[in-house]
Protein backbone atom coordinates (compact mmCIF):
# COMPACT_ATOMS: atom_id res chain seq x y z
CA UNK A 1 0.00 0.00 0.00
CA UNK A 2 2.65 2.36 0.56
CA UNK A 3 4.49 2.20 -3.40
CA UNK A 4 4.57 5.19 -5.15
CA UNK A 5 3.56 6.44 -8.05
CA UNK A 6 6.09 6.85 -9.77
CA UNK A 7 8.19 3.61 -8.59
CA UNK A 8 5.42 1.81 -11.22
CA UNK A 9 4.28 4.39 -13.85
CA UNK A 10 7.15 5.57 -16.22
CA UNK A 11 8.55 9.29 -16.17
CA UNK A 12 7.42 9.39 -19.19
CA UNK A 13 4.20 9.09 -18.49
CA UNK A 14 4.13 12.27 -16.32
CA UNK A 15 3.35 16.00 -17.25
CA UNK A 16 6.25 18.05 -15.94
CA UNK A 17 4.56 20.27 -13.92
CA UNK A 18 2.65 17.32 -11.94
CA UNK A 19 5.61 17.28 -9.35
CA UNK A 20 3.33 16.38 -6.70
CA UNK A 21 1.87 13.06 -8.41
CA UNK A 22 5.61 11.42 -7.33
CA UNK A 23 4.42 11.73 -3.41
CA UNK A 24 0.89 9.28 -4.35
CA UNK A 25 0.85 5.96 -2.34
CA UNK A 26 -1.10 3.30 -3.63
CA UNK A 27 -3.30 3.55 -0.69
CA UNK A 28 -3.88 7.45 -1.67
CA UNK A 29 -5.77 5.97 -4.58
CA UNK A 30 -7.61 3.73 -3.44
CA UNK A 31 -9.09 5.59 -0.98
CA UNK A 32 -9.56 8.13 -3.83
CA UNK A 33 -7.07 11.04 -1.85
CA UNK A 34 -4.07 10.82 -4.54
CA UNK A 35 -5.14 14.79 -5.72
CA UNK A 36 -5.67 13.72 -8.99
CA UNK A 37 -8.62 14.73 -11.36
CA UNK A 38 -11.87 12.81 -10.69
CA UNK A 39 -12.81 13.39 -13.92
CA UNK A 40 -16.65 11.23 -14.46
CA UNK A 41 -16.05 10.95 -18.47
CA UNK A 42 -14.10 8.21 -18.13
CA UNK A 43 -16.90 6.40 -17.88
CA UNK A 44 -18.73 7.23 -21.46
CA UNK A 45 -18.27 4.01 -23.60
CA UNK A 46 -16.55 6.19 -26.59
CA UNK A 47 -13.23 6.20 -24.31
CA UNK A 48 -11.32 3.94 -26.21
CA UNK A 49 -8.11 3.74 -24.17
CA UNK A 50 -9.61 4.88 -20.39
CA UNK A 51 -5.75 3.88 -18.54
CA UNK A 52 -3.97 6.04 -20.88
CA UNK A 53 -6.14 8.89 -20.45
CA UNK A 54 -6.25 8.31 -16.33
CA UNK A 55 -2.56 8.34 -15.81
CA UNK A 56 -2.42 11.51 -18.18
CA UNK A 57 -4.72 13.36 -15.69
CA UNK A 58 -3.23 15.97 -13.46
CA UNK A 59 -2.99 16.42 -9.68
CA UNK A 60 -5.30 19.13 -8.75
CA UNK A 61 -4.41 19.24 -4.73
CA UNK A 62 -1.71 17.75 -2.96
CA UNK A 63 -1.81 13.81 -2.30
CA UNK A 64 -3.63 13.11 1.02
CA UNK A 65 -5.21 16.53 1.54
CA UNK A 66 -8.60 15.80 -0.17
CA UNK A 67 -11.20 13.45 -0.99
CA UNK A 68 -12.16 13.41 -4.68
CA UNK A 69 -14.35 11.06 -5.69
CA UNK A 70 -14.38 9.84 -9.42
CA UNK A 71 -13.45 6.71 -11.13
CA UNK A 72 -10.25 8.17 -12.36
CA UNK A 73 -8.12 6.77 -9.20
CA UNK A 74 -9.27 3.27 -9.49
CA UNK A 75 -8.52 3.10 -13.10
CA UNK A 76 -4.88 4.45 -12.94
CA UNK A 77 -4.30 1.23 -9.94
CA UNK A 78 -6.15 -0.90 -12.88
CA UNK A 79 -3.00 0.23 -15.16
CA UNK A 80 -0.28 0.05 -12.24
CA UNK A 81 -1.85 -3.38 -11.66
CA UNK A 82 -1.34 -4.21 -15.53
CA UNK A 83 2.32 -3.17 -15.91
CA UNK A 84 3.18 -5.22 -12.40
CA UNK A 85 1.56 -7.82 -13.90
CA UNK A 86 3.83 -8.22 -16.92
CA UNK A 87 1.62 -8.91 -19.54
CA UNK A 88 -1.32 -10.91 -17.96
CA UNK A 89 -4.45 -8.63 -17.50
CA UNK A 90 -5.67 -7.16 -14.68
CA UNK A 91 -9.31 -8.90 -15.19
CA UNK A 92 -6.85 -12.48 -15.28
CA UNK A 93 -5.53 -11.73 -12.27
CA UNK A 94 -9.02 -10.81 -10.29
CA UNK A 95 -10.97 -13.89 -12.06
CA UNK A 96 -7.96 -16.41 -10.41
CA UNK A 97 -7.59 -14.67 -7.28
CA UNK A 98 -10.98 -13.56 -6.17
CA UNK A 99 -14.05 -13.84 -8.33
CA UNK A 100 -13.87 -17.22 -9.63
CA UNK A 101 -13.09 -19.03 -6.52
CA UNK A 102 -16.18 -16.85 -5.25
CA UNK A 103 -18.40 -19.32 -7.83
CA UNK A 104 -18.66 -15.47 -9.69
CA UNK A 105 -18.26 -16.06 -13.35
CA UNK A 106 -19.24 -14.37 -17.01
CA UNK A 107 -18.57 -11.44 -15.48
CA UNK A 108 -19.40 -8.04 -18.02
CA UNK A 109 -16.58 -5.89 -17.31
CA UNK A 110 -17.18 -2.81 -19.38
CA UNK A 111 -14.09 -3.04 -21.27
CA UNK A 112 -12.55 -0.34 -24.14
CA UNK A 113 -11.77 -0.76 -27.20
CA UNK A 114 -8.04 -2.30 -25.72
CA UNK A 115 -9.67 -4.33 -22.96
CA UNK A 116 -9.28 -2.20 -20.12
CA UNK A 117 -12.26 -2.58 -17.98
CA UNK A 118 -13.98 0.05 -15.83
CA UNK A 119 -13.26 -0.69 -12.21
CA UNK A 120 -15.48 1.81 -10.31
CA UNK A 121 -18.61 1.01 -12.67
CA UNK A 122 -17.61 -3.08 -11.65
CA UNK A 123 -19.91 -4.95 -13.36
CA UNK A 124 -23.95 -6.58 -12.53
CA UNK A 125 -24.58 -9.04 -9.77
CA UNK A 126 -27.48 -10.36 -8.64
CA UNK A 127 -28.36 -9.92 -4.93
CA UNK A 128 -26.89 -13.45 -4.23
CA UNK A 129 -24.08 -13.17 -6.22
CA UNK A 130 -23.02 -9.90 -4.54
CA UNK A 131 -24.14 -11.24 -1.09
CA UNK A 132 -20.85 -13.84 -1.60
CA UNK A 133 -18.59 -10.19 -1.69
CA UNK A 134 -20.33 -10.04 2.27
CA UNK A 135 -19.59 -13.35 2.99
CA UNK A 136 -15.84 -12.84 2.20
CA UNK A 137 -16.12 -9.75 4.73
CA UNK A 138 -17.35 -11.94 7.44
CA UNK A 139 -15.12 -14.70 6.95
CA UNK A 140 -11.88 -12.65 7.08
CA UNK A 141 -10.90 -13.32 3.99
CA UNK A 142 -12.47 -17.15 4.26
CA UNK A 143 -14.95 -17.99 2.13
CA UNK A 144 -16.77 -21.24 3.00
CA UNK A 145 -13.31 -22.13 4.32
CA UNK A 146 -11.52 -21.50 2.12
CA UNK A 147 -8.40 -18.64 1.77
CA UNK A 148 -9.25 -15.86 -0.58
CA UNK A 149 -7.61 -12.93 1.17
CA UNK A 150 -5.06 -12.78 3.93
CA UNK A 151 -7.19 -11.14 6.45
CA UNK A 152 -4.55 -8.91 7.73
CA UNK A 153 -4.77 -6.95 4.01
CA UNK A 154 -8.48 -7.21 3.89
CA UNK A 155 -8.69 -5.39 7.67
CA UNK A 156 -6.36 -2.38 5.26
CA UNK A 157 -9.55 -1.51 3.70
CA UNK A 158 -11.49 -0.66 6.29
CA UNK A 159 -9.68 2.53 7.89
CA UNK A 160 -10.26 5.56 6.42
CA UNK A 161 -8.01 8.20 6.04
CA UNK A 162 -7.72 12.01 7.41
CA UNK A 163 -9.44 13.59 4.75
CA UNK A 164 -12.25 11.13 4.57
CA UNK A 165 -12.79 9.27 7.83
CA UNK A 166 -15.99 7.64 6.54
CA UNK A 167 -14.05 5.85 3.14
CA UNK A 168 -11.59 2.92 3.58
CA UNK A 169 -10.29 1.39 0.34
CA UNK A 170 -13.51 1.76 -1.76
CA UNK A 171 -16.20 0.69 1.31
CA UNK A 172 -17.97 3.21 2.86
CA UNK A 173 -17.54 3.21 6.91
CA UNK A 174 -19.94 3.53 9.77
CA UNK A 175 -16.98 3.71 12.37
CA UNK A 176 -18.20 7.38 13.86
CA UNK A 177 -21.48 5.87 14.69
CA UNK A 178 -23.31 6.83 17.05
CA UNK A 179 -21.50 10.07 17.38
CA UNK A 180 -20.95 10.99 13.49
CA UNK A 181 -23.34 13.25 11.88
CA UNK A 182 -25.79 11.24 9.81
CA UNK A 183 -25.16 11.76 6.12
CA UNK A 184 -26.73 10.99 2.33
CA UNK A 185 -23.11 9.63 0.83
CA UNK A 186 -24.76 9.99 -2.38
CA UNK A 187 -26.01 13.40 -1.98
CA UNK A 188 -22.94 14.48 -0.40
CA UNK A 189 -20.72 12.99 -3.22
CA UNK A 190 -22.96 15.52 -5.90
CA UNK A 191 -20.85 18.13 -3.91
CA UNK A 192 -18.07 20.00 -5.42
CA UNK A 193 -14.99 18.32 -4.13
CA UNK A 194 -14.02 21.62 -2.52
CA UNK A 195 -17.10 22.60 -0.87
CA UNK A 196 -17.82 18.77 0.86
CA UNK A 197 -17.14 18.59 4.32
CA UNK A 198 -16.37 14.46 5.10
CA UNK A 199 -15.29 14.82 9.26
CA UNK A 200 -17.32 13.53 11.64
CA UNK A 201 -19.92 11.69 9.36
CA UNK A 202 -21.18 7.80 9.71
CA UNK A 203 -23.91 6.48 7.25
CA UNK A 204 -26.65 5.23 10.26
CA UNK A 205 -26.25 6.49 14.15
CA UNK A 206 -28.61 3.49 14.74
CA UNK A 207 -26.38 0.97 13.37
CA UNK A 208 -23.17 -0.60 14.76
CA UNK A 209 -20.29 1.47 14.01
CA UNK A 210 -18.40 -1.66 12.61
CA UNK A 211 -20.74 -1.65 9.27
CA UNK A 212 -19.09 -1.15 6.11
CA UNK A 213 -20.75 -0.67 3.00
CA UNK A 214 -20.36 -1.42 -1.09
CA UNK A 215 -21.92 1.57 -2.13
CA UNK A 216 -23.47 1.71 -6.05
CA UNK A 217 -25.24 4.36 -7.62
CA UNK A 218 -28.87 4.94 -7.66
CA UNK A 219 -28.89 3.49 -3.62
CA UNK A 220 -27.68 0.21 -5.14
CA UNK A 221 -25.96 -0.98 -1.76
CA UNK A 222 -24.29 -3.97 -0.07
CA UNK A 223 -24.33 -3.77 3.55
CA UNK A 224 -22.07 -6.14 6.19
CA UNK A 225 -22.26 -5.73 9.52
CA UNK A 226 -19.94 -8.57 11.30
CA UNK A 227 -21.30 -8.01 15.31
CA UNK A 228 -24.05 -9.14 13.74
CA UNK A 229 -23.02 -11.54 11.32
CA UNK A 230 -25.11 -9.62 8.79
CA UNK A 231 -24.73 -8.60 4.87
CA UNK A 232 -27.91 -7.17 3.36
CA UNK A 233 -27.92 -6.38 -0.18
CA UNK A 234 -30.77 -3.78 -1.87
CA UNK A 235 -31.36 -3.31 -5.29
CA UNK A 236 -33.69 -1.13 -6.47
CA UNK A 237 -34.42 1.79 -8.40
CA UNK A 238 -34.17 5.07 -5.91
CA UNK A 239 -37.57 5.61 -4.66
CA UNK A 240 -36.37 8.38 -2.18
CA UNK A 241 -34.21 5.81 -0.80
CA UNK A 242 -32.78 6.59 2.40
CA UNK A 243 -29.89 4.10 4.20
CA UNK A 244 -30.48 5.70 7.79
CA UNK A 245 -34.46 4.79 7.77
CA UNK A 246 -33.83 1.60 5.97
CA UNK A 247 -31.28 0.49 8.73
CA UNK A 248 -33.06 1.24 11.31
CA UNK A 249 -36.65 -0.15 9.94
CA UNK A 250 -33.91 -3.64 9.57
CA UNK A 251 -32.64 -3.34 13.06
CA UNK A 252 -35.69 -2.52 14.82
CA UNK A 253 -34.42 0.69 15.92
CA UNK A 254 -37.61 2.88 14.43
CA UNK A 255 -38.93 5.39 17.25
């Protein structure tokens, strides 16, 4: 988590002036606080090359000191995972480490024209399917016993980082619950990057602070809650959706 940018992408590759782009961690994007561009066109299906244009983007605040959330981050680790790699492809790598041994195949990436896919987009689960993503949570990295990831680096994505408390390594955190001011992540994320204020926020006072959550647009949302040995998945179109009142109409905890 803590390689650099630059230790992986080639000078080359970097604008000049984007000086501060050699201080990014790995962990910086993944938690989407690298400083780079969020940039949501990346996602339009007439991309044809969406890495190259990522690790083109510039920094646009110094690494750490924001939270900008986009799917530009995600797809510049989909290109640093590529070139460590060596020539097998990133989607290779996550079908024999993760997804297939998760009984999750014929999976529709979203690929360009040169086969990149588009990792914050991910790709369409059905509840059940995506319920096995909860199970892994639970187990530690165990699913139906057996080893998918070392539970020390799965426990990395659940702490969040200075300038977003409430954001781990692309789950969404409850950990300033009961204290936390309750928050709309989806309303807050409409925000302009410089105006959104991410301290002191959890998504539900009512519910344990150890709930993390896959969050996907339109209130699309996988919640795990280990006290509880829980994971909930709703799908759904929006329908005024609201995770606070639909966590605590699941808990019991409506006054």
């Amino acid at each position: 988590m803590a390689g650099r940018f630059l230790n992986i992408m080639p000078m080359e590759d970097q604008r000049a002036e984007d000086v501060r782009k050699s201080r990014i961690t790995i962990r910086q994007l993944l938690n989407q606080t690298d400083g780079i561009e969020a940039v949501s066109r990346l996602q339009r299906a007439s991309i044809q090359d969406r890495n190259n244009m990522a690790i083109q983007l510039p920094a646009i605040a110094e690494p750490g000191a924001a939270f900008i959330y986009g799917p530009s981050h995600i797809q510049i680790f989909s290109e640093l995972l590529r070139r460590k790699l060596k020539g097998r492809s990133a989607i290779a790598y996550f079908e024999g480490h993760v997804s297939d041994r998760l009984g999750l195949h014929r999976l529709n990436y979203k690929k360009d024209s040169r086969g990149n896919p588009l990792p914050a987009t991910g790709f369409e689960l059905t509840a059940r399917e995506w319920a096995r993503l909860g199970e892994l949570v639970l187990g530690n990295g165990n699913y139906h016993g057996r080893r998918i990831v070392p539970a020390a680096l799965l426990r990395e994505a659940f702490s969040g980082s200075q300038a977003n408390p409430s954001y781990g390594l692309t789950f969404w955190l409850n950990q300033q619950s009961p204290t936390g001011r309750e928050a709309d992540m989806e309303r807050m994320l409409d925000l302009q990057w410089q105006s959104a204020q991410w301290t002191d926020l959890c998504i539900c006072k009512d519910a344990p602070a150890d709930m993390v959550v896959a969050l996907g647009s339109h209130y699309q949302r996988l919640f795990i809650i280990p006290s509880l040995k829980a994971t909930i998945v709703r799908q759904g179109s929006e329908a005024k959706f609201s995770d606070s009142h639909f966590l605590r109409l699941l808990l019991g905890r409506v006054q």
